[in-house]
PDB file of N, CA and C in Angstrom:
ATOM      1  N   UNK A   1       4.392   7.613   4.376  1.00  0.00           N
ATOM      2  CA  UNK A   1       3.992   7.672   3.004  1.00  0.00           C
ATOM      3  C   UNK A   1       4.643   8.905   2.405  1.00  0.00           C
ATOM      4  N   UNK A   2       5.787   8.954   1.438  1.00  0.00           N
ATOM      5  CA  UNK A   2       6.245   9.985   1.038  1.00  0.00           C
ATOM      6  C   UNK A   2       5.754  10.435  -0.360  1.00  0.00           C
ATOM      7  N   UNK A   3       4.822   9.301  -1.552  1.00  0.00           N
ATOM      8  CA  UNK A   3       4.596  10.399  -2.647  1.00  0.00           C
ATOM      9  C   UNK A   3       3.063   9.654  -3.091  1.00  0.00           C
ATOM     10  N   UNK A   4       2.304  10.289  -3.601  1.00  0.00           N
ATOM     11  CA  UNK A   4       0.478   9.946  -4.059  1.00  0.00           C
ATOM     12  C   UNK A   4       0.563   9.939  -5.620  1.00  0.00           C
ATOM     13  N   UNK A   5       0.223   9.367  -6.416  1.00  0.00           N
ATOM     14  CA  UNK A   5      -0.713   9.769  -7.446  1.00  0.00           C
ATOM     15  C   UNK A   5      -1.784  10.894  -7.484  1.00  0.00           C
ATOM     16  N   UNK A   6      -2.264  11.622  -8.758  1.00  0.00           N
ATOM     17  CA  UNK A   6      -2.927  12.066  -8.798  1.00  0.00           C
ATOM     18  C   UNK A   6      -4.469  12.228  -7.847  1.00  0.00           C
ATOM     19  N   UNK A   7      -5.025  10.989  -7.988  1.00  0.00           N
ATOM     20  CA  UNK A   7      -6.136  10.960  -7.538  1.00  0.00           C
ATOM     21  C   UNK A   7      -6.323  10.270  -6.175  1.00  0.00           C
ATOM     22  N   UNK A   8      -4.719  10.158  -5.384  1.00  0.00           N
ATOM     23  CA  UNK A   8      -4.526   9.255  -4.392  1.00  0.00           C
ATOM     24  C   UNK A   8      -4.645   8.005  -3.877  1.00  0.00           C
ATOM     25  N   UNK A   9      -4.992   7.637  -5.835  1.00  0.00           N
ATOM     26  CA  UNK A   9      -4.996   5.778  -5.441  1.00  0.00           C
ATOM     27  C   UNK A   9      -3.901   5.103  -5.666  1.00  0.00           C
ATOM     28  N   UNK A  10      -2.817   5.469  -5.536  1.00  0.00           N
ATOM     29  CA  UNK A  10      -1.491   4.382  -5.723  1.00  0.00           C
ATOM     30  C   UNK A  10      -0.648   5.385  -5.099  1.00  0.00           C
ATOM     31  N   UNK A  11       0.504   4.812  -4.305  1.00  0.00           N
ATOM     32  CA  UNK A  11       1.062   5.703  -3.139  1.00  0.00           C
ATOM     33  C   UNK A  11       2.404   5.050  -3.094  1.00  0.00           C
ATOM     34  N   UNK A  12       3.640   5.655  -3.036  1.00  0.00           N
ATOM     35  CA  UNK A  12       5.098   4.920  -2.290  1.00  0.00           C
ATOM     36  C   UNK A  12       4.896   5.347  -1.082  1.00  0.00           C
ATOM     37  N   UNK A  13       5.800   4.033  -0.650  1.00  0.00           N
ATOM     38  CA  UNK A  13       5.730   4.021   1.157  1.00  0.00           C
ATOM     39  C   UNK A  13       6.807   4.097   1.196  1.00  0.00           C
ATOM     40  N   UNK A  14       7.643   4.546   2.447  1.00  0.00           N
ATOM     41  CA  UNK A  14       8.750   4.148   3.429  1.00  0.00           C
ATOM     42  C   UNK A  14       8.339   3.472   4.624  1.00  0.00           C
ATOM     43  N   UNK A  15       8.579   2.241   4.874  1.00  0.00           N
ATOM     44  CA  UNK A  15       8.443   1.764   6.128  1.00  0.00           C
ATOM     45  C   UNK A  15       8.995   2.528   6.927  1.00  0.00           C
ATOM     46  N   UNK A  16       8.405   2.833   8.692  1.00  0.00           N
ATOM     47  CA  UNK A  16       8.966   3.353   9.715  1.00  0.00           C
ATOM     48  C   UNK A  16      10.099   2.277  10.602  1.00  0.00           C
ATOM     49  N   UNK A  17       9.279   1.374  10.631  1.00  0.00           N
ATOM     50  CA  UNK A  17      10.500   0.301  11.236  1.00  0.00           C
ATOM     51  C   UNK A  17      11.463  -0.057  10.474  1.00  0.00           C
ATOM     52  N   UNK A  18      13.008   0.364  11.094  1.00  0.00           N
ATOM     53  CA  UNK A  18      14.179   0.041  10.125  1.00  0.00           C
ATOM     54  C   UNK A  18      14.268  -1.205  10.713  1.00  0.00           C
ATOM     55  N   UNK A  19      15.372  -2.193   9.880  1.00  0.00           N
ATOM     56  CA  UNK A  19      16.002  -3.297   9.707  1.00  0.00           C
ATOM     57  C   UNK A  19      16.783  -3.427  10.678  1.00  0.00           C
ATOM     58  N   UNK A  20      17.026  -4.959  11.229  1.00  0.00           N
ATOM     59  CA  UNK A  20      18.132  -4.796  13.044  1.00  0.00           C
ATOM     60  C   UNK A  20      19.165  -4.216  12.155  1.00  0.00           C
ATOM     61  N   UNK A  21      19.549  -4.241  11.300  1.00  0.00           N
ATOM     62  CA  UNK A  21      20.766  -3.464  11.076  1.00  0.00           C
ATOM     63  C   UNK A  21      20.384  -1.836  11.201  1.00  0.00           C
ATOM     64  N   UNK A  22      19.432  -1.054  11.230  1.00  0.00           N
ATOM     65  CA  UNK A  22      19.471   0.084  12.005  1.00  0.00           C
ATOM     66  C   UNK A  22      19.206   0.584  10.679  1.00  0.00           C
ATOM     67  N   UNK A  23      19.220   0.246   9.426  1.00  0.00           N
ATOM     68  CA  UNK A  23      18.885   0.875   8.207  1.00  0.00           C
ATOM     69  C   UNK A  23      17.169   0.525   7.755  1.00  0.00           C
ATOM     70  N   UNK A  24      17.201   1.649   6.692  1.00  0.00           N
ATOM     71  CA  UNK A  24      16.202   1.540   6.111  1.00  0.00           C
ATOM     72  C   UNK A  24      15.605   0.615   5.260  1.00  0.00           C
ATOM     73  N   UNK A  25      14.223  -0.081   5.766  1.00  0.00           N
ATOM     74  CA  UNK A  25      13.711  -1.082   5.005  1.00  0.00           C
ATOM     75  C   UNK A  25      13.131  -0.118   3.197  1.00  0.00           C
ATOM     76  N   UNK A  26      13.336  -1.182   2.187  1.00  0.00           N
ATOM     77  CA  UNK A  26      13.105  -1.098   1.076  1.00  0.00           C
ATOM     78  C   UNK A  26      11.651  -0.598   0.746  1.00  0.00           C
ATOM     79  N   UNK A  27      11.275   0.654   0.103  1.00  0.00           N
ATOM     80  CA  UNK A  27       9.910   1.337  -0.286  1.00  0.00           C
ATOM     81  C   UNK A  27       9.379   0.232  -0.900  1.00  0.00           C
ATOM     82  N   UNK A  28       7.780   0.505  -0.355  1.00  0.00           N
ATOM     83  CA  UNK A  28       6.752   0.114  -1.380  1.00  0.00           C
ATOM     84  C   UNK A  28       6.435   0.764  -2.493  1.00  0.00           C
ATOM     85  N   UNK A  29       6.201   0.460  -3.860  1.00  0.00           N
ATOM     86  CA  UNK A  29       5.872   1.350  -4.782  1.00  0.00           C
ATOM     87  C   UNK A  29       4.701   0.812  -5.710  1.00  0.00           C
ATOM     88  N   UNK A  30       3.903   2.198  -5.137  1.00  0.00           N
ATOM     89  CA  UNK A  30       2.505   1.902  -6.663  1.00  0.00           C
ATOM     90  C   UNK A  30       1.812   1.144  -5.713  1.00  0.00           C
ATOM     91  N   UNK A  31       1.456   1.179  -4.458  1.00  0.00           N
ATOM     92  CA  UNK A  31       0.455   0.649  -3.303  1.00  0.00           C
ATOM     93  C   UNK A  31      -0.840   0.958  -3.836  1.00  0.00           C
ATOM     94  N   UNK A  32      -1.991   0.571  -3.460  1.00  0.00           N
ATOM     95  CA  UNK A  32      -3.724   0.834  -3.790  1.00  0.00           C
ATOM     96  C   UNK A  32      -3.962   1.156  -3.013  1.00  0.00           C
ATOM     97  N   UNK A  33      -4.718   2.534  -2.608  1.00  0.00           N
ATOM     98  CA  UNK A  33      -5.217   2.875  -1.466  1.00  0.00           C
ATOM     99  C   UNK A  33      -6.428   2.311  -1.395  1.00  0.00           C
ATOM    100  N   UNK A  34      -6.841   1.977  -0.308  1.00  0.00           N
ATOM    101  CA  UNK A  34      -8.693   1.963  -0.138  1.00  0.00           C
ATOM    102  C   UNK A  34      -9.321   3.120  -0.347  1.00  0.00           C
ATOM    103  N   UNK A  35     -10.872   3.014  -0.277  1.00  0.00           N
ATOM    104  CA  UNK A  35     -11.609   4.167  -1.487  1.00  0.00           C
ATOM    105  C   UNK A  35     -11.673   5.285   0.035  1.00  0.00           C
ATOM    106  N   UNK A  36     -11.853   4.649   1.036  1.00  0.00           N
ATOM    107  CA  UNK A  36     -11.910   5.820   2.177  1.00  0.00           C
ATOM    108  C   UNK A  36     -10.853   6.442   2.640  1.00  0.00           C
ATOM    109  N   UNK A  37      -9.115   5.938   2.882  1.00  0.00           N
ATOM    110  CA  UNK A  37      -8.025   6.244   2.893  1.00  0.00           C
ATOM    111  C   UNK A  37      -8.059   7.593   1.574  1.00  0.00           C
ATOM    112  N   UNK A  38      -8.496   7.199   1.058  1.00  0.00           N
ATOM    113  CA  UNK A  38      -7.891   8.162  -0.389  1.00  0.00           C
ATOM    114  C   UNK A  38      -8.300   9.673   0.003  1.00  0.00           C
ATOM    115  N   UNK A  39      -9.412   9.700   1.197  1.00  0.00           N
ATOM    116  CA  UNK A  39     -10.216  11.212   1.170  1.00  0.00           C
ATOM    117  C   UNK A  39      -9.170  11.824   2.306  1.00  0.00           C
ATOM    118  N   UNK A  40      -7.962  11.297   2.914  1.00  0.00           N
ATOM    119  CA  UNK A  40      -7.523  11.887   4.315  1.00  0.00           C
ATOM    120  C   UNK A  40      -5.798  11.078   3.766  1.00  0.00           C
ATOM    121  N   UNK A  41      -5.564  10.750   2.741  1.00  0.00           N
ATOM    122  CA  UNK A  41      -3.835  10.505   2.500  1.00  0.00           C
ATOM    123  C   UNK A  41      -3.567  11.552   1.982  1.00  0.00           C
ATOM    124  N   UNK A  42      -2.027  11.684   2.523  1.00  0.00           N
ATOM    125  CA  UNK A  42      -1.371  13.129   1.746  1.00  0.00           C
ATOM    126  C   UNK A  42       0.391  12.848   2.420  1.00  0.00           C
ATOM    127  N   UNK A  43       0.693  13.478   1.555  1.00  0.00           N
ATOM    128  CA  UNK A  43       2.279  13.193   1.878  1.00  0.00           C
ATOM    129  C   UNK A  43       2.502  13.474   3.274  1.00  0.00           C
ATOM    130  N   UNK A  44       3.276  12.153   3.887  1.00  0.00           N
ATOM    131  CA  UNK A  44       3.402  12.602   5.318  1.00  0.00           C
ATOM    132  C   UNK A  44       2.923  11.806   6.481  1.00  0.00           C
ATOM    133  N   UNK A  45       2.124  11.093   5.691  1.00  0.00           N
ATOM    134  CA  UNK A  45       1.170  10.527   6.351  1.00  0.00           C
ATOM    135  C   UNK A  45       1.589   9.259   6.882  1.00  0.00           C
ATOM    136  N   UNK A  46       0.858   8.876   8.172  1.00  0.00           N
ATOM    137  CA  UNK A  46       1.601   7.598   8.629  1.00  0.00           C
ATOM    138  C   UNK A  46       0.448   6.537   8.163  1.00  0.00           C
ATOM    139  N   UNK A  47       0.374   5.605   7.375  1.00  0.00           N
ATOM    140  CA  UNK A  47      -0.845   4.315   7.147  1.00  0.00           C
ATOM    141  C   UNK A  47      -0.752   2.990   7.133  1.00  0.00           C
ATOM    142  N   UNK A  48      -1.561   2.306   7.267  1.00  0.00           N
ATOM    143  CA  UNK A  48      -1.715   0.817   7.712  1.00  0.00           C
ATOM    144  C   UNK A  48      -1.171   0.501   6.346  1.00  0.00           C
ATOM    145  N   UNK A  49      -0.626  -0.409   6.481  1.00  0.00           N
ATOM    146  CA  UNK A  49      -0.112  -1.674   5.063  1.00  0.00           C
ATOM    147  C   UNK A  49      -0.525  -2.914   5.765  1.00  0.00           C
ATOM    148  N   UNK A  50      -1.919  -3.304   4.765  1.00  0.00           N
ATOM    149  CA  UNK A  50      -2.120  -5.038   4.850  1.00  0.00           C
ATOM    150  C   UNK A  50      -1.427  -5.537   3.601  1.00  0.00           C
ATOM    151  N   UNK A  51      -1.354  -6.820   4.099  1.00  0.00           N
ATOM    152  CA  UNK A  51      -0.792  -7.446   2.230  1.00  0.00           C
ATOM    153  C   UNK A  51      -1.707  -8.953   2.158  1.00  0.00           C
ATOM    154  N   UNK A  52      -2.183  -8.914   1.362  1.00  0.00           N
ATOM    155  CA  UNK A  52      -2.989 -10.085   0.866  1.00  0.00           C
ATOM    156  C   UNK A  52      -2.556 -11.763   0.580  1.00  0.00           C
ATOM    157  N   UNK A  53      -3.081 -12.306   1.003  1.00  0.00           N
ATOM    158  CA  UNK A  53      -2.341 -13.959   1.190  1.00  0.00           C
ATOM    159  C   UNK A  53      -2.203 -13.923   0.091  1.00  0.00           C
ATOM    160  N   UNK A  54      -2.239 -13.864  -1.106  1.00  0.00           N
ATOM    161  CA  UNK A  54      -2.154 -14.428  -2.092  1.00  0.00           C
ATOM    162  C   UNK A  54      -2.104 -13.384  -3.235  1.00  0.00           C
ATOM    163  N   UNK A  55      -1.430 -13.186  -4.688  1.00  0.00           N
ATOM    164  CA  UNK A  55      -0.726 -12.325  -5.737  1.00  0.00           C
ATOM    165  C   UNK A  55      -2.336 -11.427  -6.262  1.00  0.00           C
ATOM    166  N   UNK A  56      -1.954 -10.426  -6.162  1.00  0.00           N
ATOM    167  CA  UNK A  56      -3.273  -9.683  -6.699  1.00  0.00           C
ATOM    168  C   UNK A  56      -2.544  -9.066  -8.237  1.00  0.00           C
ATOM    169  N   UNK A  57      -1.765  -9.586  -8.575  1.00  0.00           N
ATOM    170  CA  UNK A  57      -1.127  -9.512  -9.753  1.00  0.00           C
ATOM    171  C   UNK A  57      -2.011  -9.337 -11.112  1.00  0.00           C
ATOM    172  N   UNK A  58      -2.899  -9.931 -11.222  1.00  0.00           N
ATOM    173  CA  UNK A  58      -4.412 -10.303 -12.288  1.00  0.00           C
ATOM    174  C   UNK A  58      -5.231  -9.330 -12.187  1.00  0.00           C
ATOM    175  N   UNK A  59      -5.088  -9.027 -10.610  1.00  0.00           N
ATOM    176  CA  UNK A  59      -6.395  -8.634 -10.194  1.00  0.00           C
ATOM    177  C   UNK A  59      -6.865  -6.894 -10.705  1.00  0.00           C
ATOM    178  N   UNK A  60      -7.869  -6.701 -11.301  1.00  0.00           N
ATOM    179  CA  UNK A  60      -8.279  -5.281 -12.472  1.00  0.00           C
ATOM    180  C   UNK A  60      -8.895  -4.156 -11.100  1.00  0.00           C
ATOM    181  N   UNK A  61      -8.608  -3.201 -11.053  1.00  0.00           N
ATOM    182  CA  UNK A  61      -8.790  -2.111  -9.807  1.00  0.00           C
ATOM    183  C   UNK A  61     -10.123  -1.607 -10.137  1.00  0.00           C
ATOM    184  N   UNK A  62     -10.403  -1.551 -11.267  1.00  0.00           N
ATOM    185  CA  UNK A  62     -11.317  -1.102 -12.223  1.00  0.00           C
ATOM    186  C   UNK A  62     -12.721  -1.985 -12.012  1.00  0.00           C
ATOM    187  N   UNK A  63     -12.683  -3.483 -11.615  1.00  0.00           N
ATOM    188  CA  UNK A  63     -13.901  -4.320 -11.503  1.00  0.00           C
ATOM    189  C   UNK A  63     -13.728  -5.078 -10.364  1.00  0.00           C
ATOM    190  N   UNK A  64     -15.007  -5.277 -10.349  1.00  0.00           N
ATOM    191  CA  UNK A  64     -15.293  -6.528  -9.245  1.00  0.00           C
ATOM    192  C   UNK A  64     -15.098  -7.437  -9.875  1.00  0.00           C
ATOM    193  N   UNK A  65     -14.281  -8.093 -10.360  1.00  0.00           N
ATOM    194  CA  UNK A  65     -14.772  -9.503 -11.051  1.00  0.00           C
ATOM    195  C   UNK A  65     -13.270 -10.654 -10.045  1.00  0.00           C
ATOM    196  N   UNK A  66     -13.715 -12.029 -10.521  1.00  0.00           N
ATOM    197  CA  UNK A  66     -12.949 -12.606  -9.786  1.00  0.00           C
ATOM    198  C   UNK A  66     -11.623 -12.933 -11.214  1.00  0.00           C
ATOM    199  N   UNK A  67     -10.206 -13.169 -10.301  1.00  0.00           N
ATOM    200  CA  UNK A  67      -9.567 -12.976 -11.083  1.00  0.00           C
ATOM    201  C   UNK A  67      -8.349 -14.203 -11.107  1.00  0.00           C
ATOM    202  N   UNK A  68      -7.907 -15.333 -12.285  1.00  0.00           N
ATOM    203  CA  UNK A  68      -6.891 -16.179 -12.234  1.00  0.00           C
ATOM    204  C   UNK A  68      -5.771 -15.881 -11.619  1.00  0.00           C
ATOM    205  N   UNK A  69      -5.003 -16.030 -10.191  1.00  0.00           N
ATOM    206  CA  UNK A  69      -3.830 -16.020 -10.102  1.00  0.00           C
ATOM    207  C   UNK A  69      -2.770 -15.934 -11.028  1.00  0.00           C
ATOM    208  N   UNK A  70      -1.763 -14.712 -10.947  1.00  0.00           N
ATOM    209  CA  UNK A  70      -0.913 -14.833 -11.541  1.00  0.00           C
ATOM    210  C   UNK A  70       0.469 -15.463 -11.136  1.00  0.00           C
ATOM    211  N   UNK A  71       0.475 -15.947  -9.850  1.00  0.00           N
ATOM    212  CA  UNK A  71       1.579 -16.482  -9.557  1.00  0.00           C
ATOM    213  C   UNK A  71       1.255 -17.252  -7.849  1.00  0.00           C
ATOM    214  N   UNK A  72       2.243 -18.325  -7.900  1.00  0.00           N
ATOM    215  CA  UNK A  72       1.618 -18.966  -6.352  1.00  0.00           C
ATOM    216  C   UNK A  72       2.299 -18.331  -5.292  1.00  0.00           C
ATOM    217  N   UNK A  73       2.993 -17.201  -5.028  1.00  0.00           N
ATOM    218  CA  UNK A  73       3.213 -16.418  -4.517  1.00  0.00           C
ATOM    219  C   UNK A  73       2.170 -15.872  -3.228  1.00  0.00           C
ATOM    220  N   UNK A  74       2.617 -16.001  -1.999  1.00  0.00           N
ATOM    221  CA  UNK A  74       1.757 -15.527  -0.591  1.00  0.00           C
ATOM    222  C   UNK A  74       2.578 -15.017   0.358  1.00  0.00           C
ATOM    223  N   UNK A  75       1.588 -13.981   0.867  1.00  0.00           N
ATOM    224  CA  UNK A  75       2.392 -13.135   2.246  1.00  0.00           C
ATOM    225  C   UNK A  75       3.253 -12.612   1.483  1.00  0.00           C
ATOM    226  N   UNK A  76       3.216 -11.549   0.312  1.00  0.00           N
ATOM    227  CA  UNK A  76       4.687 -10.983  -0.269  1.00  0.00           C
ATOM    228  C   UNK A  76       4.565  -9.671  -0.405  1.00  0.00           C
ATOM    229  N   UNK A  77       5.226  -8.545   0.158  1.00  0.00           N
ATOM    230  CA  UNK A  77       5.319  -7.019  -0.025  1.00  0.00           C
ATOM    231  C   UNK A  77       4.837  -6.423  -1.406  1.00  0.00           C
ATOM    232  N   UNK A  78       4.429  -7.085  -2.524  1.00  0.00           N
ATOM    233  CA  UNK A  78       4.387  -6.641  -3.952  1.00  0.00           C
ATOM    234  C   UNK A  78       2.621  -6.766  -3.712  1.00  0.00           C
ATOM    235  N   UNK A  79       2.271  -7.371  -2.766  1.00  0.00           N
ATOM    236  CA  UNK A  79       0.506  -7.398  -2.651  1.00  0.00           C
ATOM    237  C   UNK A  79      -0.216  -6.511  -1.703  1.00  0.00           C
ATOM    238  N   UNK A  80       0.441  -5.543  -1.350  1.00  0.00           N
ATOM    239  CA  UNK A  80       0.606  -4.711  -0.065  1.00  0.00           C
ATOM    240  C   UNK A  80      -0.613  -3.508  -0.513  1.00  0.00           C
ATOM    241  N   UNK A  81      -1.451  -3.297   0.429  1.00  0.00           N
ATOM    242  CA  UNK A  81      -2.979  -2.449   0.270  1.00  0.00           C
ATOM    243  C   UNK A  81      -3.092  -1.538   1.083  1.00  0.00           C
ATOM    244  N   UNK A  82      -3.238  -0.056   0.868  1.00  0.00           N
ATOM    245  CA  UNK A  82      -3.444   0.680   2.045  1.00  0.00           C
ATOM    246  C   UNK A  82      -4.989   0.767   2.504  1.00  0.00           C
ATOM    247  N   UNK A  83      -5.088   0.190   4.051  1.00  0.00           N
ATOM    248  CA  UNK A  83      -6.508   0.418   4.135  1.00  0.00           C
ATOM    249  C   UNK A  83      -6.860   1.437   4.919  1.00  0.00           C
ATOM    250  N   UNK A  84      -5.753   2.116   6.180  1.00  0.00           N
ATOM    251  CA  UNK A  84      -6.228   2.906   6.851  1.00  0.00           C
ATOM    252  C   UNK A  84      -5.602   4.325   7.264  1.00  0.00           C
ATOM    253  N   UNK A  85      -5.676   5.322   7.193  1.00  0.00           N
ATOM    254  CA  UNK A  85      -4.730   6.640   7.597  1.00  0.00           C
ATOM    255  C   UNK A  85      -4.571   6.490   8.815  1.00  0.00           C
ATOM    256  N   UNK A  86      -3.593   6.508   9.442  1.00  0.00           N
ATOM    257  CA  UNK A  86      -3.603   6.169  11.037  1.00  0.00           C
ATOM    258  C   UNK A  86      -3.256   7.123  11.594  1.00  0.00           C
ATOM    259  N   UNK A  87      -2.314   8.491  10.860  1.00  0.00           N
ATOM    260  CA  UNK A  87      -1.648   9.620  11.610  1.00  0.00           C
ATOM    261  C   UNK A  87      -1.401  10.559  10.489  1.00  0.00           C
ATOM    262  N   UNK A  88      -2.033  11.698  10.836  1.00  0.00           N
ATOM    263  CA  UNK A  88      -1.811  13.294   9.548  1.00  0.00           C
ATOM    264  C   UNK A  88      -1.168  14.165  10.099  1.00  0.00           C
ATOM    265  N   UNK A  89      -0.170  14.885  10.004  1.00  0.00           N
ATOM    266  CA  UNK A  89      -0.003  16.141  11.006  1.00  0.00           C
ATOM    267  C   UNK A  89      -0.929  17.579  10.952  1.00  0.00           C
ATOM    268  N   UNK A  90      -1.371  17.319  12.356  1.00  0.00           N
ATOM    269  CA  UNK A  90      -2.352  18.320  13.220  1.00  0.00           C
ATOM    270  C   UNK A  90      -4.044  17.255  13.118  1.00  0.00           C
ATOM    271  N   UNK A  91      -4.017  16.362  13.155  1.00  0.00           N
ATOM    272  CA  UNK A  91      -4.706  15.665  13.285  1.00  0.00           C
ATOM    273  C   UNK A  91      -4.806  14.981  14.538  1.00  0.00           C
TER     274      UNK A  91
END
């Protein structure tokens, strides 16, 4: 995880696993952290990426409410959620 938002709820990633070509896979950008991730992320950090079957594109961060698909889109890197800190240094 190389950069946070303010309040540590939206995060760019670098994947650690490169591509068989030996290069670097393409950043995530503007990820959602989970509300417990957010108290222990910080630049540097190594974290879980789930991604959601289906487009959270609609979906308001702000409410619980249920929300119309914005696209039939599944299994796609643009739905990608951080849920867990897995590695901090000196942790």
């Amino acid at each position: 995880m190389y950069r946070t938002n303010e309040d540590n709820s939206l995060v760019d990633i670098q994947p650690l696993a490169l591509n068989s070509s030996g290069t670097k896979r393409a950043p995530l950008i503007n990820v959602p952290v989970g509300l417990v991730a957010r108290q222990y992320i910080k630049e540097g950090a190594v974290v879980l990426v789930q991604f959601l079957d289906r487009s959270k594109e609609n979906w308001d961060r702000g409410s619980n409410q249920e929300f119309p698909l914005g696209s039939k889109r599944m299994h796609d890197v643009n739905d990608a959620i951080v849920s867990e800190v897995m590695w901090i240094e000196g942790h």
